[in-house]
N, C-alpha and C. Protein backbone atom coordinates (compact mmCIF):
# COMPACT_ATOMS: atom_id res chain seq x y z
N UNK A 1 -12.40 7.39 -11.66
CA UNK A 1 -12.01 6.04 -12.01
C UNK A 1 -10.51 6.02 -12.33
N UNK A 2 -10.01 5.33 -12.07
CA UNK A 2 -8.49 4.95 -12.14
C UNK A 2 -8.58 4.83 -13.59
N UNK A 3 -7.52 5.17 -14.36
CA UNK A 3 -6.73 4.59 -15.85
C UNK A 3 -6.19 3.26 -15.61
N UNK A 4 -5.68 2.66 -16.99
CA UNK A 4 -5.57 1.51 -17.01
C UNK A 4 -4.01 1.86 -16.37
N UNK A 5 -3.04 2.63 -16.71
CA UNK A 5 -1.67 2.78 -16.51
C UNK A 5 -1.95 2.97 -14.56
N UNK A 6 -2.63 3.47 -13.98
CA UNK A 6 -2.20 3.54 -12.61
C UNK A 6 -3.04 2.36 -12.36
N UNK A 7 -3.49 1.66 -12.57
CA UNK A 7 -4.36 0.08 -12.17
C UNK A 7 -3.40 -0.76 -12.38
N UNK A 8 -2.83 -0.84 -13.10
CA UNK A 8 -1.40 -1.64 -14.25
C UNK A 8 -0.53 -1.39 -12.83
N UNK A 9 0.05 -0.11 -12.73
CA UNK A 9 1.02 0.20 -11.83
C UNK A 9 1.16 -0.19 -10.19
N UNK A 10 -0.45 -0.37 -9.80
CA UNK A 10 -0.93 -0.41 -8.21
C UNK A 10 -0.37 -1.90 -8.24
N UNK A 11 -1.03 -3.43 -9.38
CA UNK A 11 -0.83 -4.51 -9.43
C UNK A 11 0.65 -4.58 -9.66
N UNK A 12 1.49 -4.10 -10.44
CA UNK A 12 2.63 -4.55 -10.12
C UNK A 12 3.02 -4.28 -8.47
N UNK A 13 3.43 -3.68 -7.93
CA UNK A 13 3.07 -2.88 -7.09
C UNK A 13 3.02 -4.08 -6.00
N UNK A 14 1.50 -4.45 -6.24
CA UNK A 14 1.24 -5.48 -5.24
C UNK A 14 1.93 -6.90 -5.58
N UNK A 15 2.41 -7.43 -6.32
CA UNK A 15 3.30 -8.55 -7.23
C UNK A 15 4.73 -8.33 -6.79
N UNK A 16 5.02 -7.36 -7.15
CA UNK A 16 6.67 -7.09 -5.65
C UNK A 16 6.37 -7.02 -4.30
N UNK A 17 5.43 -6.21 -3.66
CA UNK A 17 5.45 -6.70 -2.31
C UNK A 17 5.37 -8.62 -2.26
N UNK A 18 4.01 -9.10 -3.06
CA UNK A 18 4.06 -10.66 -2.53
C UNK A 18 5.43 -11.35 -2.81
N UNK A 19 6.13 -10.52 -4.14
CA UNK A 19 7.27 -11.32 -4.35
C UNK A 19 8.56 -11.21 -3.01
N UNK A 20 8.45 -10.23 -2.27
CA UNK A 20 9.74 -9.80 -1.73
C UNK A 20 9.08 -10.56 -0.34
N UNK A 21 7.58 -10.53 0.29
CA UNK A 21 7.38 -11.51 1.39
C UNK A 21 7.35 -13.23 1.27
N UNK A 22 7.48 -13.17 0.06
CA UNK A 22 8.00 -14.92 -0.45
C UNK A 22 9.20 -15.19 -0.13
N UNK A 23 9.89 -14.21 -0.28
CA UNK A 23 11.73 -14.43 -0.32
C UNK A 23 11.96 -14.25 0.98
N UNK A 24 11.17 -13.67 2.08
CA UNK A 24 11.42 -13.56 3.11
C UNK A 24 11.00 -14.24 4.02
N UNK A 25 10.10 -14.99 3.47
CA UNK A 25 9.12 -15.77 4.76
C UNK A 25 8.48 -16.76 3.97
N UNK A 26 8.70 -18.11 4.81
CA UNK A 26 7.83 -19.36 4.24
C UNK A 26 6.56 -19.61 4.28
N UNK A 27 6.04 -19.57 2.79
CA UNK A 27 4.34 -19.76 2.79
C UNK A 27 3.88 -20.76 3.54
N UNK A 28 2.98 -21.21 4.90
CA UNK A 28 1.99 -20.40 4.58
C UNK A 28 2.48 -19.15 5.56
N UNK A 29 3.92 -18.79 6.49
CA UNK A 29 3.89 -17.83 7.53
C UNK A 29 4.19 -16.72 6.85
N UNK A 30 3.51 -16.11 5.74
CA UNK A 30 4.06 -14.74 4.94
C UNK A 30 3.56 -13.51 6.17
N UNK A 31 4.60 -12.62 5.77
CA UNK A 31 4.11 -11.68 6.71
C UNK A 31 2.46 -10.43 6.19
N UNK A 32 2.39 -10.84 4.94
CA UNK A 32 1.25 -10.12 4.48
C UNK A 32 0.71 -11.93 3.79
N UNK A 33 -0.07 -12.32 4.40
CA UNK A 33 -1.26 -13.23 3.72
C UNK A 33 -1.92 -12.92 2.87
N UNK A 34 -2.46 -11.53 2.89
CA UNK A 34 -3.62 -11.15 1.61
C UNK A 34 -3.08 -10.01 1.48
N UNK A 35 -3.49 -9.48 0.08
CA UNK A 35 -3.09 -8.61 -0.15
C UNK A 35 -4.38 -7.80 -1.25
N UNK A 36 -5.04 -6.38 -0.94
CA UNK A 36 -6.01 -6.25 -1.85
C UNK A 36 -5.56 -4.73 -2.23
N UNK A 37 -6.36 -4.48 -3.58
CA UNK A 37 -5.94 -3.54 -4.20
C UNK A 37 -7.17 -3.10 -4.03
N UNK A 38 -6.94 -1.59 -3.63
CA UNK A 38 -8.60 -1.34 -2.93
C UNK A 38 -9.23 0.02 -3.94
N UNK A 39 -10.15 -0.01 -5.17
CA UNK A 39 -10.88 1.10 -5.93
C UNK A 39 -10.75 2.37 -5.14
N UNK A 40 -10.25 3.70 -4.94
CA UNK A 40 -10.62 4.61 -4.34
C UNK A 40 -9.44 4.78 -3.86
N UNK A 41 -8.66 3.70 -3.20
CA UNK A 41 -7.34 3.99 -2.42
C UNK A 41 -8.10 3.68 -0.90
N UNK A 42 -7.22 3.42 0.16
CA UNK A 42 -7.82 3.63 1.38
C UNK A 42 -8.72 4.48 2.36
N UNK A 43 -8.75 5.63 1.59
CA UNK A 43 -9.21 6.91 1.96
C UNK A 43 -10.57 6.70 2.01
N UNK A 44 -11.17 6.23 0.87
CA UNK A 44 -12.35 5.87 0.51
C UNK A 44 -12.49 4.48 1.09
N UNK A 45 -12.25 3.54 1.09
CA UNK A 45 -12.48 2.49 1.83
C UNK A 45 -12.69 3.09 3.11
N UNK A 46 -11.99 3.72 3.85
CA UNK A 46 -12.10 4.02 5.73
C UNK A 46 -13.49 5.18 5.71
N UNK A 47 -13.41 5.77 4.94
CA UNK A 47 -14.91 6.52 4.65
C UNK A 47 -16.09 5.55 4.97
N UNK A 48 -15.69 4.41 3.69
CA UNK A 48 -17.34 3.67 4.00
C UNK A 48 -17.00 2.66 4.79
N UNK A 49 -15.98 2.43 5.35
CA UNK A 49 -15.68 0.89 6.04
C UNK A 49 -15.26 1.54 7.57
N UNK A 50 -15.45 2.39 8.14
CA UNK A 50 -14.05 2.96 9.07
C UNK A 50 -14.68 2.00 10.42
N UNK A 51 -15.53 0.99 10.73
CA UNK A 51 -15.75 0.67 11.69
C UNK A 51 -15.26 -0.77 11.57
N UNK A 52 -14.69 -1.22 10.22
CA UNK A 52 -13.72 -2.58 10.05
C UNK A 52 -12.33 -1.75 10.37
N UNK A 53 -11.69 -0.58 10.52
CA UNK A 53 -10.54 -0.03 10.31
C UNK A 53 -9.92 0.45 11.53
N UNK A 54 -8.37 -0.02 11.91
CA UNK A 54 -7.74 -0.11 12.79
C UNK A 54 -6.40 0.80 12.39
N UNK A 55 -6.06 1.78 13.47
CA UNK A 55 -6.80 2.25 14.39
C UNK A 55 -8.00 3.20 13.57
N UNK A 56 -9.23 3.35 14.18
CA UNK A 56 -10.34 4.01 13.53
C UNK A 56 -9.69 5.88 13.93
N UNK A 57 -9.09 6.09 13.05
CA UNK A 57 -8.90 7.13 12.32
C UNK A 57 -8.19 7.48 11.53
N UNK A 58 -7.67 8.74 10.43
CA UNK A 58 -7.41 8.78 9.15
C UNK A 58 -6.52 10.18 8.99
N UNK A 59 -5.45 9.83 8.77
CA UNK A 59 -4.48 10.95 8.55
C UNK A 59 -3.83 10.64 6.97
N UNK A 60 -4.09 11.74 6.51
CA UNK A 60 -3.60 11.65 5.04
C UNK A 60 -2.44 11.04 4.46
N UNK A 61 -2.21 10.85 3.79
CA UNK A 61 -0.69 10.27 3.04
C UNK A 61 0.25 11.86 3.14
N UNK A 62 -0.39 12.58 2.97
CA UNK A 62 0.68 13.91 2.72
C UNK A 62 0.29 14.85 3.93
N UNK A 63 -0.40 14.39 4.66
CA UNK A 63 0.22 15.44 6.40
C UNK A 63 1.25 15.19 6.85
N UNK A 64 1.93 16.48 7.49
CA UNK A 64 3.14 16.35 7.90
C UNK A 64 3.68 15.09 8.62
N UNK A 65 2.65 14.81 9.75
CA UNK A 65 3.29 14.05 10.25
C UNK A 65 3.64 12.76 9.69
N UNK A 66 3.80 12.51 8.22
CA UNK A 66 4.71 11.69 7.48
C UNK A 66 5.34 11.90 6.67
N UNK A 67 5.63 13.32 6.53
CA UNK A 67 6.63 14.07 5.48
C UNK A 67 8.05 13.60 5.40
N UNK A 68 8.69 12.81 6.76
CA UNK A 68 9.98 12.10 7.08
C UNK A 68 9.83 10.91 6.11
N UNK A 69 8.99 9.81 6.53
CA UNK A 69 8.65 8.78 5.78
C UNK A 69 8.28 8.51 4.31
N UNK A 70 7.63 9.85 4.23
CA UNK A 70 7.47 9.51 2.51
C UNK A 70 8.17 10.43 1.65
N UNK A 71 9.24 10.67 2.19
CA UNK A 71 10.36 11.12 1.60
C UNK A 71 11.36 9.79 1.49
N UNK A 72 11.30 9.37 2.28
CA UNK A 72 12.47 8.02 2.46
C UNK A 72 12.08 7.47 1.50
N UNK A 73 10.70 6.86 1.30
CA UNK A 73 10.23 6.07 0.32
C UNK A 73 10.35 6.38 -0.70
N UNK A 74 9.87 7.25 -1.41
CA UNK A 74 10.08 7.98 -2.57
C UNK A 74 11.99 8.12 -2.98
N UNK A 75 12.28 8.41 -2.23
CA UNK A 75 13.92 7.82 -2.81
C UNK A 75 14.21 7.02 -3.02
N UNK A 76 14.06 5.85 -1.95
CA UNK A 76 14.35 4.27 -2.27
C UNK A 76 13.64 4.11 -3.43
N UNK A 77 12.57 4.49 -3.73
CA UNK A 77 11.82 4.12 -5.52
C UNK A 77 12.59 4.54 -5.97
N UNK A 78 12.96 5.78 -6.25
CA UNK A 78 13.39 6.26 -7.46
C UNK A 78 14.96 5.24 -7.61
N UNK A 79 15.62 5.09 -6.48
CA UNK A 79 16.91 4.36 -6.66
C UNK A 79 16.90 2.89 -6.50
N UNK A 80 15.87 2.07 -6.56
CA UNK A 80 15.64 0.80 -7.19
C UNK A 80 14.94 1.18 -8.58
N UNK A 81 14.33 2.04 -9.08
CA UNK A 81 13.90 1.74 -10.50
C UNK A 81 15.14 1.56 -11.18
């Protein structure tokens, strides 16, 4: 089960993305319409859901082949906090 501090953290989280596709795009044409905060993380959602899930298969957050990308990201966080 998630703590209250990383539940706290996911919702802000999701409150800057809607805030930054507001500033970018006129409601109703936002580029993210919905937005859900999913128990488990995606991992677990595509487990029990993987036949709603596009493309139907599942490569980790930390396999290489996004070691470029979530390095980028992880900087840009640290240098907007």
């Amino acid at each position: 089960m998630d703590s209250w501090k990383s539940w706290s953290r996911k919702l802000m989280r999701c409150r800057l993305l809607r805030s930054v596709d507001h500033s970018m795009n006129k409601y109703p044409a936002l580029h993210y319409p919905e937005l859900y905060i999913l128990k488990g993380g995606y991992r677990d959602f595509y487990r029990s859901h993987q036949e709603h899930c596009e493309p139907q298969s599942y490569c980790p957050m930390h396999h290489e082949e996004h070691r470029t990308e979530l390095l980028r990201c992880r900087t840009h966080s640290r240098a907007s906090a």
